[in-house]
N, C-alpha and C. Protein backbone atom coordinates (compact mmCIF):
# COMPACT_ATOMS: atom_id res chain seq x y z
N UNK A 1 6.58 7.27 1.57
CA UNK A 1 5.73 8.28 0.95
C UNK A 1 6.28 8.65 -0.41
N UNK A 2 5.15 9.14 -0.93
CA UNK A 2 5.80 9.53 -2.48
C UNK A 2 6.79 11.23 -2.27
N UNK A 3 7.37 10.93 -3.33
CA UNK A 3 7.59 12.86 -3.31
C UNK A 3 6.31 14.21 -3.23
N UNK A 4 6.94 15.30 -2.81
CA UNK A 4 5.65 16.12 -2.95
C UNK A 4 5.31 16.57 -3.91
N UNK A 5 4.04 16.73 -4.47
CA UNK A 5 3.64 17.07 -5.61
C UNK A 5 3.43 15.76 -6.48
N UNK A 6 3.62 14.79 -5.79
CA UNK A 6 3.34 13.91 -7.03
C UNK A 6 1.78 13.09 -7.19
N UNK A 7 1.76 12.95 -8.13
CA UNK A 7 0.16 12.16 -8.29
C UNK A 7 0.51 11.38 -9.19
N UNK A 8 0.05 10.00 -8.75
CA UNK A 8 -0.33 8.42 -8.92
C UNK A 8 -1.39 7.95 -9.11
N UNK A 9 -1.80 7.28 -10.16
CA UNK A 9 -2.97 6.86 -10.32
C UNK A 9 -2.47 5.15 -10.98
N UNK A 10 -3.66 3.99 -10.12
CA UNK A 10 -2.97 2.83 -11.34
C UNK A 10 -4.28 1.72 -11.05
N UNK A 11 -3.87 0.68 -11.40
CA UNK A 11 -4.67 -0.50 -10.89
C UNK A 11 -4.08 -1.72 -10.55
N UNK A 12 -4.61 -2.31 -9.69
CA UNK A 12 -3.73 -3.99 -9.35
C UNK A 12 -5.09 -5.18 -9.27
N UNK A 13 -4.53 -5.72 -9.77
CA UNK A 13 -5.07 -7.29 -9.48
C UNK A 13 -4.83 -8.28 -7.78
N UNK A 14 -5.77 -8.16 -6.98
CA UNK A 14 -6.11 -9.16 -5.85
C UNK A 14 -6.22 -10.55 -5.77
N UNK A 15 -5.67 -11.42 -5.65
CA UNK A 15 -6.38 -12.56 -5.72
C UNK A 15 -7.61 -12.76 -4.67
N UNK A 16 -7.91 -13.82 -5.03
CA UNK A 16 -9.43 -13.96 -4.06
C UNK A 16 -9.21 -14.64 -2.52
N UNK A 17 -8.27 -14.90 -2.30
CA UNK A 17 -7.86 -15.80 -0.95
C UNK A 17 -7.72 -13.81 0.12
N UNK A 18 -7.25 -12.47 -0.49
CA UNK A 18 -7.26 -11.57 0.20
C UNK A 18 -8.81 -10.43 0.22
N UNK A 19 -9.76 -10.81 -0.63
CA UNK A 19 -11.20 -10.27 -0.33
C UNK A 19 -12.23 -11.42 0.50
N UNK A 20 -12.23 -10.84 1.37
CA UNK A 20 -13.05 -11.11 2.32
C UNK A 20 -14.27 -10.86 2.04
N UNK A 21 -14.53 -10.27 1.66
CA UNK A 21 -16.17 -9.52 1.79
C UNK A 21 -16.80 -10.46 0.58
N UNK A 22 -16.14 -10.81 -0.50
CA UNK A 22 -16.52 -11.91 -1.64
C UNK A 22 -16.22 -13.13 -0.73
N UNK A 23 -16.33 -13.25 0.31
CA UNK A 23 -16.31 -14.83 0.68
C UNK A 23 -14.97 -15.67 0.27
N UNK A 24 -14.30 -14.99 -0.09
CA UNK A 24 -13.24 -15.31 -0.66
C UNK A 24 -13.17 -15.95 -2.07
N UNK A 25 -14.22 -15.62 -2.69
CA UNK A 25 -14.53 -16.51 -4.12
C UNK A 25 -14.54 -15.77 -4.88
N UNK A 26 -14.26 -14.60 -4.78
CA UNK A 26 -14.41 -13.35 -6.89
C UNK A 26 -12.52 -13.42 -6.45
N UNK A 27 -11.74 -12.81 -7.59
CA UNK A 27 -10.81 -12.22 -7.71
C UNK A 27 -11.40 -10.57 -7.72
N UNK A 28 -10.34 -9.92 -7.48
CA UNK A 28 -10.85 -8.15 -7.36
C UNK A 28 -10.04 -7.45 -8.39
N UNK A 29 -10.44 -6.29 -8.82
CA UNK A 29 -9.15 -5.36 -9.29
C UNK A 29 -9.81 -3.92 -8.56
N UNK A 30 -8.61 -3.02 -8.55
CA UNK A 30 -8.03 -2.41 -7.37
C UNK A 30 -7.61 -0.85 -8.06
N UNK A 31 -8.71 -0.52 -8.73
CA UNK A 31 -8.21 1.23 -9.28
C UNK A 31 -7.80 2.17 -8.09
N UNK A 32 -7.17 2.83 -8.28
CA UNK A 32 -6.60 3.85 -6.88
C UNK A 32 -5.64 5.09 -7.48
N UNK A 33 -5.93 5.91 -6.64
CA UNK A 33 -5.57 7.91 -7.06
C UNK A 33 -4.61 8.01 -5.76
N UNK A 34 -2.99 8.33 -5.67
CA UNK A 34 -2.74 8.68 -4.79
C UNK A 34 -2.37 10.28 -4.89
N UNK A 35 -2.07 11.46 -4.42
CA UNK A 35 -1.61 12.65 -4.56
C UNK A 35 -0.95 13.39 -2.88
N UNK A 36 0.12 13.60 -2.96
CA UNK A 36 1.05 14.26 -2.19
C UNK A 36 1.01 15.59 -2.74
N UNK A 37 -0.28 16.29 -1.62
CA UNK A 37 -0.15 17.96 -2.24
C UNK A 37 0.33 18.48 -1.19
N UNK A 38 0.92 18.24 0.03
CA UNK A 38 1.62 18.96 1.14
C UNK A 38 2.92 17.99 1.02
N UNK A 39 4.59 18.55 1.85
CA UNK A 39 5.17 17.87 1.94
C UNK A 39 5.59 16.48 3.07
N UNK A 40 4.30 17.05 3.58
CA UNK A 40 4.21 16.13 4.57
C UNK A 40 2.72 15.07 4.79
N UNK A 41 2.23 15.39 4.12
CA UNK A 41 0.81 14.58 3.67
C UNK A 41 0.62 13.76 2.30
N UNK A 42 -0.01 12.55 2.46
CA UNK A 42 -0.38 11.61 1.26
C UNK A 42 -1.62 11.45 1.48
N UNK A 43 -2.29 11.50 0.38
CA UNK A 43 -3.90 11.22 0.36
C UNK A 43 -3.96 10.29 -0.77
N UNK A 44 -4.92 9.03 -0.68
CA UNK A 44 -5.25 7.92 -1.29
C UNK A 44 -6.63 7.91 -1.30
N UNK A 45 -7.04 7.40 -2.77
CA UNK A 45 -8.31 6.77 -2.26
C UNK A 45 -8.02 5.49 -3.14
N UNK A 46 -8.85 4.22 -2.59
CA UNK A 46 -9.03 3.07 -3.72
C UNK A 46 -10.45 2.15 -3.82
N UNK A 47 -10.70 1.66 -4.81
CA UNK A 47 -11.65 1.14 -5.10
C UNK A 47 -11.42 -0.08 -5.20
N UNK A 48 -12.01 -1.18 -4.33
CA UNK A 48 -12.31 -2.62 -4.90
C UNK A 48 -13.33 -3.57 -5.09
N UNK A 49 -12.73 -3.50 -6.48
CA UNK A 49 -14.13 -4.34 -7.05
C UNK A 49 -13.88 -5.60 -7.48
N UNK A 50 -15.23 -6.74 -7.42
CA UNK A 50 -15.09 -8.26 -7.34
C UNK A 50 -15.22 -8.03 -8.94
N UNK A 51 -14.11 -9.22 -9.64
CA UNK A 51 -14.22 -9.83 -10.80
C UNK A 51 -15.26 -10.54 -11.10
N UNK A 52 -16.01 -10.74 -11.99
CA UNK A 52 -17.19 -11.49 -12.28
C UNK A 52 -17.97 -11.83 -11.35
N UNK A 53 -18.45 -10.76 -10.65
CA UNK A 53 -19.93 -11.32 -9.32
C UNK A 53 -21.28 -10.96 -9.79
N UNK A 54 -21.50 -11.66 -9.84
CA UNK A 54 -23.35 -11.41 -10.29
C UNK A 54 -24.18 -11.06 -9.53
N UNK A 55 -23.75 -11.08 -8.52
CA UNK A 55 -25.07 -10.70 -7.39
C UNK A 55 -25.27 -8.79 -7.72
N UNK A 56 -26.46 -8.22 -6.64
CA UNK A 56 -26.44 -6.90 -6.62
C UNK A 56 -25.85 -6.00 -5.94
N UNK A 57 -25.00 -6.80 -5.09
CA UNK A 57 -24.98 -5.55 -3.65
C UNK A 57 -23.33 -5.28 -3.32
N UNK A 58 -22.61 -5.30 -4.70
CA UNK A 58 -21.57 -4.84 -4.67
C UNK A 58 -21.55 -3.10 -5.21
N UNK A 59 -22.44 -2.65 -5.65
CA UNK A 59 -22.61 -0.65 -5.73
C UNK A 59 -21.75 -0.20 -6.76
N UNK A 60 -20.65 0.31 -6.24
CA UNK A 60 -19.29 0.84 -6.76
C UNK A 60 -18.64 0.34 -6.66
N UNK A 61 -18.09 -0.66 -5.59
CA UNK A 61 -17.21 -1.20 -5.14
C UNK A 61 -16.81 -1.10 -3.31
N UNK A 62 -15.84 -1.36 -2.49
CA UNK A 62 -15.70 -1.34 -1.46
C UNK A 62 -14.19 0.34 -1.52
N UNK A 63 -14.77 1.00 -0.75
CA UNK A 63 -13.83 2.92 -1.06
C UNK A 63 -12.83 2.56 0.22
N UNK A 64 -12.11 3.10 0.04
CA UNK A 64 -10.80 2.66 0.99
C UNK A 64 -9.82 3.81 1.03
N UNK A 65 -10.44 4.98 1.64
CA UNK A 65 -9.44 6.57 1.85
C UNK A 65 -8.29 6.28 2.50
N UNK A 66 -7.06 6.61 2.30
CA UNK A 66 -6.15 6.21 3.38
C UNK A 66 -5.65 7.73 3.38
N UNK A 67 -4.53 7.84 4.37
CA UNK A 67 -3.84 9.30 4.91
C UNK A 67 -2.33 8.56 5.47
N UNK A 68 -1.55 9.27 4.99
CA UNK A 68 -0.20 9.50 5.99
C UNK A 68 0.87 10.61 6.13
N UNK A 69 1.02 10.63 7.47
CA UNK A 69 1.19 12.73 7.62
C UNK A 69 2.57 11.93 7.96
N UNK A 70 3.64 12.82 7.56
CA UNK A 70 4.70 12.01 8.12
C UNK A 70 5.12 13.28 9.61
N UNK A 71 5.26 12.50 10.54
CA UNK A 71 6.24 13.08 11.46
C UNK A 71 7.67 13.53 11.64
N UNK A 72 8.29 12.96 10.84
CA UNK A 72 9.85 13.01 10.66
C UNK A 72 10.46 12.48 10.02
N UNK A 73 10.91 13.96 9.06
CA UNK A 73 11.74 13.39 7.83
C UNK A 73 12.99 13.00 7.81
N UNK A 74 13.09 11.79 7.59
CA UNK A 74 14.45 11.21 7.25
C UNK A 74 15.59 12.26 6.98
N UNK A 75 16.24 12.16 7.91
CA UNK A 75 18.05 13.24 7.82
C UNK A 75 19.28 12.73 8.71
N UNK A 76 20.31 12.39 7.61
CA UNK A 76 21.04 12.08 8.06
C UNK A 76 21.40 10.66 9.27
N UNK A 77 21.72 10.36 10.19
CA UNK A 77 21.26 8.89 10.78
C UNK A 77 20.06 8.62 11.13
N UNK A 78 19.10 9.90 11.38
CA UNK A 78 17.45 9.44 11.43
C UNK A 78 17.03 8.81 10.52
N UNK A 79 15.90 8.47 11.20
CA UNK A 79 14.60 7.59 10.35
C UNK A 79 13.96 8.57 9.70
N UNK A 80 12.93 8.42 8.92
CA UNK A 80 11.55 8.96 8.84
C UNK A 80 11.06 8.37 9.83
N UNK A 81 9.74 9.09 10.34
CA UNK A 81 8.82 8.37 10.89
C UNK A 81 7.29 8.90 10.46
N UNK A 82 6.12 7.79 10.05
CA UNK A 82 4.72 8.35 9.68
C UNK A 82 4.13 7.72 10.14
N UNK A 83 2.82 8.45 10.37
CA UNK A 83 1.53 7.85 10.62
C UNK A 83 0.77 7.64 9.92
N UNK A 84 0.16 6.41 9.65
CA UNK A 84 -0.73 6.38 8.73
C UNK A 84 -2.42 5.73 9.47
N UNK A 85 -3.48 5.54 8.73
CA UNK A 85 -4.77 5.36 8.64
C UNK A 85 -5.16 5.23 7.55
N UNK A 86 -6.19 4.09 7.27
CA UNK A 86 -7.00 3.68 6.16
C UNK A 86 -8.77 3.43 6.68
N UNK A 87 -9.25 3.51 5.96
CA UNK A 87 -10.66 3.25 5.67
C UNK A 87 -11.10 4.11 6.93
N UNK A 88 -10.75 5.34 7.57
CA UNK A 88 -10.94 6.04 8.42
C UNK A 88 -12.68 7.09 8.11
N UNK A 89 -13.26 7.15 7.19
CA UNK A 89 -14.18 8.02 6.92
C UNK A 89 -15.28 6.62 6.53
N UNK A 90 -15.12 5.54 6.19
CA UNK A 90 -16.03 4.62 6.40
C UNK A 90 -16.10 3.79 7.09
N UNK A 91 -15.88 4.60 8.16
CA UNK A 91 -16.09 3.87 9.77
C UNK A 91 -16.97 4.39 10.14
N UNK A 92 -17.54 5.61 9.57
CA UNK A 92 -18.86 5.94 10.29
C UNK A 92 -20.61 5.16 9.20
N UNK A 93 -19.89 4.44 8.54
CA UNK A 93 -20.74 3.89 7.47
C UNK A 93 -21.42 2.41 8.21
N UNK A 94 -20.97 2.17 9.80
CA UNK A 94 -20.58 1.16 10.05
C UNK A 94 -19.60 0.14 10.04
N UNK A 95 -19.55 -1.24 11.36
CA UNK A 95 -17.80 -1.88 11.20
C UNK A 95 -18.47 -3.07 9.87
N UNK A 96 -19.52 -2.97 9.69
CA UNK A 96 -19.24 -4.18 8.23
C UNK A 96 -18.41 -3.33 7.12
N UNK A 97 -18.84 -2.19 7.05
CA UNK A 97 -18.38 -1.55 5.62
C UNK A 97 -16.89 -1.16 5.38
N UNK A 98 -16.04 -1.25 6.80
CA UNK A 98 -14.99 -1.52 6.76
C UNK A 98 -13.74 -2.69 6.58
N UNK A 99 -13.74 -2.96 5.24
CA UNK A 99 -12.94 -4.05 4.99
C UNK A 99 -11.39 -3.96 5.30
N UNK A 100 -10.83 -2.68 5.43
CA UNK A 100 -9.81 -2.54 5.35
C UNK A 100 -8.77 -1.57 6.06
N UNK A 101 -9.43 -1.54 7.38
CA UNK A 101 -9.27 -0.79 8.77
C UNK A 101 -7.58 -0.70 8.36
N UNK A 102 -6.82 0.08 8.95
CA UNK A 102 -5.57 -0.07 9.54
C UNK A 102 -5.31 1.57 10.49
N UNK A 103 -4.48 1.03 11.02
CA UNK A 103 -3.78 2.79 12.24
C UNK A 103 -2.63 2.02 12.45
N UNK A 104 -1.51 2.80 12.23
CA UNK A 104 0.03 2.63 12.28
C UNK A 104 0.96 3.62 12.42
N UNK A 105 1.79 3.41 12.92
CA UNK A 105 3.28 4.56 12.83
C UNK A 105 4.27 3.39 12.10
N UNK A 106 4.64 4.06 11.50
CA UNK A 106 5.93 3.39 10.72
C UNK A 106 7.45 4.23 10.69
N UNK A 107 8.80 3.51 10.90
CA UNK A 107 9.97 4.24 10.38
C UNK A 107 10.46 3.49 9.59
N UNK A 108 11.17 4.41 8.50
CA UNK A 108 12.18 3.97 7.41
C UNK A 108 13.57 5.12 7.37
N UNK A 109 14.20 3.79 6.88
CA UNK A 109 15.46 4.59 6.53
C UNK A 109 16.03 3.83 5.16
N UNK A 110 17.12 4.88 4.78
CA UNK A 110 17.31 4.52 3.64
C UNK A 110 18.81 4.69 3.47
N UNK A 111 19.64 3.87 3.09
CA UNK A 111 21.04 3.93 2.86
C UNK A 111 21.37 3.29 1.45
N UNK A 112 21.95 4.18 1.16
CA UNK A 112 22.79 4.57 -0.48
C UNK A 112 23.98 3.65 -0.55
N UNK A 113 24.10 3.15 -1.78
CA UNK A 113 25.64 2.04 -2.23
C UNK A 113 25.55 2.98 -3.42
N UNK A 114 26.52 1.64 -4.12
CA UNK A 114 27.05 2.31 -5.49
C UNK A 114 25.88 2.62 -6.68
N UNK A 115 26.55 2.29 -7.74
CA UNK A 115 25.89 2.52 -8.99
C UNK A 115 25.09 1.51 -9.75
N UNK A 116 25.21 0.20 -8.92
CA UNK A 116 24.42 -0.94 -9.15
C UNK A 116 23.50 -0.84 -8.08
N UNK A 117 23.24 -0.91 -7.25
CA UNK A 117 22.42 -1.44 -6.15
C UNK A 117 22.72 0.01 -5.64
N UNK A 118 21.50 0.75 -5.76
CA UNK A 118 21.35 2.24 -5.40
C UNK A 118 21.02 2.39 -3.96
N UNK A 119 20.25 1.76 -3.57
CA UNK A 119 19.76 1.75 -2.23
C UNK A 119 19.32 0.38 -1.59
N UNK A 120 18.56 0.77 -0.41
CA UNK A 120 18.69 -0.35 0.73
C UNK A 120 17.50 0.50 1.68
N UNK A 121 16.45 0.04 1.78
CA UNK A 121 15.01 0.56 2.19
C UNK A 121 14.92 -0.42 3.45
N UNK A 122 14.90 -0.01 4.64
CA UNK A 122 14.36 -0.55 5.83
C UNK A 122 13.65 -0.16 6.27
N UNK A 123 12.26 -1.07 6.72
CA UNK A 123 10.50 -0.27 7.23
C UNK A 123 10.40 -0.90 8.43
N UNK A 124 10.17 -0.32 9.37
CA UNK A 124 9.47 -1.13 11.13
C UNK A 124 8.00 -0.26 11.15
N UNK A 125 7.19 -0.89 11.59
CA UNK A 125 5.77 -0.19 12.08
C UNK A 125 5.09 -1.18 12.90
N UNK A 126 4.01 -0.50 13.43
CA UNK A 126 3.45 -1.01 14.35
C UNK A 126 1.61 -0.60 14.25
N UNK A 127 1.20 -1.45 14.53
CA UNK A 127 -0.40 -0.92 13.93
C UNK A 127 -1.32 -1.97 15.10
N UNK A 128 -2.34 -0.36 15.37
CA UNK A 128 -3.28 -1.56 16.54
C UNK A 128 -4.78 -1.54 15.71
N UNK A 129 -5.70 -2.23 16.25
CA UNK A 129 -6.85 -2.42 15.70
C UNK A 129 -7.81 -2.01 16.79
N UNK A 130 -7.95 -0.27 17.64
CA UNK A 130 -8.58 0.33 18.32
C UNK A 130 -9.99 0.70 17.21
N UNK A 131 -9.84 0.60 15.93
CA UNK A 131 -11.15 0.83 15.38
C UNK A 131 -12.56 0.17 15.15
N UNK A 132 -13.63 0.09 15.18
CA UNK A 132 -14.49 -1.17 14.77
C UNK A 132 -13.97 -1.14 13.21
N UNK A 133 -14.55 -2.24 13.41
CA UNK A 133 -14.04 -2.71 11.81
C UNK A 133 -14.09 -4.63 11.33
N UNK A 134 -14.87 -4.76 10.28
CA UNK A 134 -14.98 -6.23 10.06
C UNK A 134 -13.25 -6.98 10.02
N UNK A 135 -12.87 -6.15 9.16
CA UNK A 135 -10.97 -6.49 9.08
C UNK A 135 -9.88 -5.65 9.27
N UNK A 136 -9.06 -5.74 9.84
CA UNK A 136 -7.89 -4.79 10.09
C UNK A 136 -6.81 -5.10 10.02
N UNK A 137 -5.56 -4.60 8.98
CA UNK A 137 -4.71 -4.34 8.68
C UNK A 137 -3.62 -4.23 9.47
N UNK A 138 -2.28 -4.63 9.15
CA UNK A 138 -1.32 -4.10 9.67
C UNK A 138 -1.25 -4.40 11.44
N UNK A 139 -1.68 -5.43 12.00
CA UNK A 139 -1.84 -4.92 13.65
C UNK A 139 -0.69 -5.78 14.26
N UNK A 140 -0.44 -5.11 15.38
CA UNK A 140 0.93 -5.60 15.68
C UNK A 140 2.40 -5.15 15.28
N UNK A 141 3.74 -5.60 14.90
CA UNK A 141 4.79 -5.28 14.75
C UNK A 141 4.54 -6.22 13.18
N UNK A 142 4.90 -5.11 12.65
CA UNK A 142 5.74 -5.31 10.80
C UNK A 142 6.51 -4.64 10.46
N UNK A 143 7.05 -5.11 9.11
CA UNK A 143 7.98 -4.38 8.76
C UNK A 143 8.76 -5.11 7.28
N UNK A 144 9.76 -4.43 6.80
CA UNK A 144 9.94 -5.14 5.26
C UNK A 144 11.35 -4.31 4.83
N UNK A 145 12.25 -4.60 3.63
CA UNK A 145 12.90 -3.85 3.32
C UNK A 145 12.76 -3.53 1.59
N UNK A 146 13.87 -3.18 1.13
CA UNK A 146 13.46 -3.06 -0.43
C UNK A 146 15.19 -3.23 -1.05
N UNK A 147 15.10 -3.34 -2.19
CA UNK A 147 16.86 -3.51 -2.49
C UNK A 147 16.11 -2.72 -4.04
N UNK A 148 17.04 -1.44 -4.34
CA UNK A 148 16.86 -0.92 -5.65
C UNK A 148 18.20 -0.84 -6.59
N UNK A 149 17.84 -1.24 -7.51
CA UNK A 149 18.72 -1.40 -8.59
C UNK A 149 18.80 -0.66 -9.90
N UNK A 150 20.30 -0.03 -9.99
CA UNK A 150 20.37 1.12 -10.95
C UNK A 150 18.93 2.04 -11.17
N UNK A 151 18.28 2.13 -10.06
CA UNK A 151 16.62 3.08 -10.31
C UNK A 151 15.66 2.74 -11.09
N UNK A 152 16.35 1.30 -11.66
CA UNK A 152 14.84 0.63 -12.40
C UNK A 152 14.40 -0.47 -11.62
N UNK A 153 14.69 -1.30 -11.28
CA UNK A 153 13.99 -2.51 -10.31
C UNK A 153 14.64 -2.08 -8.72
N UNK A 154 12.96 -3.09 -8.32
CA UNK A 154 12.83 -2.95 -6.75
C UNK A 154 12.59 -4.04 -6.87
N UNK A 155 12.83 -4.87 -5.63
CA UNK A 155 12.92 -6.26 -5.21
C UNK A 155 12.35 -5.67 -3.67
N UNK A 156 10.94 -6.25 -3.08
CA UNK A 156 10.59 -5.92 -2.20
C UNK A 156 10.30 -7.14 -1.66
N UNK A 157 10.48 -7.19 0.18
CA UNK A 157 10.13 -8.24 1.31
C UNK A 157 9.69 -7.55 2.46
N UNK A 158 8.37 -8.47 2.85
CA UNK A 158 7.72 -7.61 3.84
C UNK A 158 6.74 -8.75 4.96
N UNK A 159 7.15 -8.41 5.99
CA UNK A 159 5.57 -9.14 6.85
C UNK A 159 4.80 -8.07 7.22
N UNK A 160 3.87 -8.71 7.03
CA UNK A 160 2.39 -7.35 7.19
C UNK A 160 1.70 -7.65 8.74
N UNK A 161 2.71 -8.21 9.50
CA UNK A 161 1.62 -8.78 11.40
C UNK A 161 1.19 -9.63 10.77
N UNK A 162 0.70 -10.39 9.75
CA UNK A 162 0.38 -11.74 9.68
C UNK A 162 0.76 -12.45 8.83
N UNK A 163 1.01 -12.47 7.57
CA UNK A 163 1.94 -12.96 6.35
C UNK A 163 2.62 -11.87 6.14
N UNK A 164 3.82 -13.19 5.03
CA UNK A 164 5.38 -12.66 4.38
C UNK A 164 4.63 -12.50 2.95
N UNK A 165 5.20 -11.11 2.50
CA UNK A 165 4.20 -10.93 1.08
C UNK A 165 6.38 -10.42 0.22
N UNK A 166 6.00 -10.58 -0.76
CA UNK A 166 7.22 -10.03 -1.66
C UNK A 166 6.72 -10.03 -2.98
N UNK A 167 7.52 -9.03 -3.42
CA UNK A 167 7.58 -8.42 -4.94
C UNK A 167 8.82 -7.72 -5.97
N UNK A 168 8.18 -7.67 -7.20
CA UNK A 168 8.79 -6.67 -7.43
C UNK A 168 8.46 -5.60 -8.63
N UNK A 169 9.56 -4.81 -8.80
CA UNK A 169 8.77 -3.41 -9.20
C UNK A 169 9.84 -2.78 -10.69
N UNK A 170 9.29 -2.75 -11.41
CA UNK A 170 9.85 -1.99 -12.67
C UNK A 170 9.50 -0.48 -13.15
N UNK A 171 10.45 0.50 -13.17
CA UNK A 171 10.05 1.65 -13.38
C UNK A 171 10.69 1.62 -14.53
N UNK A 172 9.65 2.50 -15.67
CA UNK A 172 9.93 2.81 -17.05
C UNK A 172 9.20 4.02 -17.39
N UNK A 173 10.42 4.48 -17.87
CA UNK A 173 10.98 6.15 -18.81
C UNK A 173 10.17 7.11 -17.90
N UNK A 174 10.56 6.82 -16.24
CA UNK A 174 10.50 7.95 -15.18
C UNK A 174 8.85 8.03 -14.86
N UNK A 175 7.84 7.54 -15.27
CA UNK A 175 6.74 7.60 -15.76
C UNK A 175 5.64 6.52 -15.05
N UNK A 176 6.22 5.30 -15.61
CA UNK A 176 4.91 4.41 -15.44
C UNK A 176 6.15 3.10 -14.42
N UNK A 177 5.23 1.80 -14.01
CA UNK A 177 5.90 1.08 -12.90
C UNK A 177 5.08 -0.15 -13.36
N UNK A 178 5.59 -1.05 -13.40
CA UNK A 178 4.88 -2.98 -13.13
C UNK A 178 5.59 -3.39 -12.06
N UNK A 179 4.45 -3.99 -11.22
CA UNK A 179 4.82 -4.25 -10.01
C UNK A 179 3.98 -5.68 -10.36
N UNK A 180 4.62 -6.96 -9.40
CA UNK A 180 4.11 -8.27 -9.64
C UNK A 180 4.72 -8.40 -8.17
N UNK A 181 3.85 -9.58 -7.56
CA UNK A 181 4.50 -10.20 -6.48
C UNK A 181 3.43 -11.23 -5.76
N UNK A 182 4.01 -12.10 -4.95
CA UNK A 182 3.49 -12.84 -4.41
C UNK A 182 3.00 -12.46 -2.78
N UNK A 183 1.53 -12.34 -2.70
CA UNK A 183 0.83 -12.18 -1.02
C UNK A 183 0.59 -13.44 -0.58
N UNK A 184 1.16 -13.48 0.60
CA UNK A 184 1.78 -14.48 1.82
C UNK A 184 2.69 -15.57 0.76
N UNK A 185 3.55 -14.88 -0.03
CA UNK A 185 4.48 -15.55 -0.64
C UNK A 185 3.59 -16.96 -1.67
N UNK A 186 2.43 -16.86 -2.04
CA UNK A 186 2.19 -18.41 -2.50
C UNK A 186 0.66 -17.75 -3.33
N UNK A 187 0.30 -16.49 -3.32
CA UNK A 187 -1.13 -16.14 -4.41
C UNK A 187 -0.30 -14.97 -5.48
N UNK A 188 -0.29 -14.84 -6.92
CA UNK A 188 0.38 -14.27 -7.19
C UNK A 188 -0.95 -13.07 -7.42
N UNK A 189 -0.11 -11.58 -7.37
CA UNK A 189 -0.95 -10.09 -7.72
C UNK A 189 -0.01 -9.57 -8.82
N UNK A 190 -0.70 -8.77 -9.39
CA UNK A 190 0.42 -7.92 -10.26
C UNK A 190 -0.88 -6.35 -10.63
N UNK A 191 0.08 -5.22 -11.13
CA UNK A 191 -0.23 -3.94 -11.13
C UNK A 191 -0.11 -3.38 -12.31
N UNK A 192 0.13 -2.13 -12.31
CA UNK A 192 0.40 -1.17 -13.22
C UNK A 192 0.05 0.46 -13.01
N UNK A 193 1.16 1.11 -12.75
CA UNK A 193 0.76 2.72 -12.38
C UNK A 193 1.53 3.76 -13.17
N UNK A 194 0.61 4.99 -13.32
CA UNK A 194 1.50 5.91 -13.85
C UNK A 194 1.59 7.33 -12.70
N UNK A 195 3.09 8.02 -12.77
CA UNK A 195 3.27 8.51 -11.73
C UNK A 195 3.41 10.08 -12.65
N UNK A 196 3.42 10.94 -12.01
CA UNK A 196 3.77 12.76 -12.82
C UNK A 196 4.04 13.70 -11.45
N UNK A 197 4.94 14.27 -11.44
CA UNK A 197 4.52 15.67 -10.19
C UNK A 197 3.93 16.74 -11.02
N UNK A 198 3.37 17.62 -9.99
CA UNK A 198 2.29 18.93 -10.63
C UNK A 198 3.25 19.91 -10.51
């Protein structure tokens, strides 16, 4: 989760092998608002839209609300532990209009080194697919870690229950982030976000 008070806003690039709903043939890009106004709540929304599709019946794009309340904050040898949900309010839109189902609990922990290699991010979760839904996210056992360096790069590895996805992440002047990486290790994505607390 982010810190509290903070708000995120950015965009990423999809390749087309992960939109489904384009048949797998547009590339997408991926505007999205996140904001942590409780300290225990994250609210998301995101938008995806197909790169060059000509047809009509893409609208706005495909809306993708997500939520995660955390249960337990990381202290001392504990974990965190959260729950999360996505595309939960366009499930009543019908299961086609859900591209991007997920329900999960996740824990992380986080252990501190020196002044080079700041931290050490370990994620386990577990996610079922009790929702209708055309596609669903996350189901089964996943999990990933992160390696951060002097607080500017992240080097991230992760299986998502069905592919190994990795990346990584550049933070500059406390502010903004480029994130690039490879989904199921072999389509490349890349980003760009800017972060502020209120």
């Amino acid at each position: 989760m982010q810190h509290d008070r903070q708000v995120s806003f950015g965009i990423s690039i999809i390749p087309k092998e992960y939109i489904s709903f384009g048949s797998n043939e547009f590339h997408a890009y991926t505007p999205y608002i996140t904001i942590n106004f409780l300290p225990f709540v994250e609210a998301s929304l995101r938008l995806t839209r197909l790169i060059n599709y000509q047809g009509n019946t893409q609208a706005i794009g495909d809306r993708t609300p997500s939520l995660i309340i955390r249960l337990f904050e990381e202290k001392g040898y504990s974990p965190a532990v959260v729950f999360g949900l996505h595309d939960l309010i366009t499930a009543f839109g019908g299961e086609s209009a859900v591209h991007n189902n997920a329900l999960y609990i996740v824990t992380s922990k986080h252990l501190s080194f020196d002044s080079f290699l700041n931290e050490v991010g370990l994620h386990l979760g577990y996610g079922v697919d009790w929702m209708h839904a055309t596609n669903h996210n996350f189901v089964g056992l996943f999990g990933g870690f992160t390696l951060n360096f002097l607080n500017v790069l992240e080097l991230m590895e992760e299986f998502d229950g069905t592919y190994s996805n990795s990346g990584i992440r550049i933070k500059l002047f406390n502010h903004f982030s480029l994130l690039s990486g490879f989904l199921r290790n072999k389509h490349f994505s890349y980003g760009a976000s800017f972060f502020f607390s209120l």
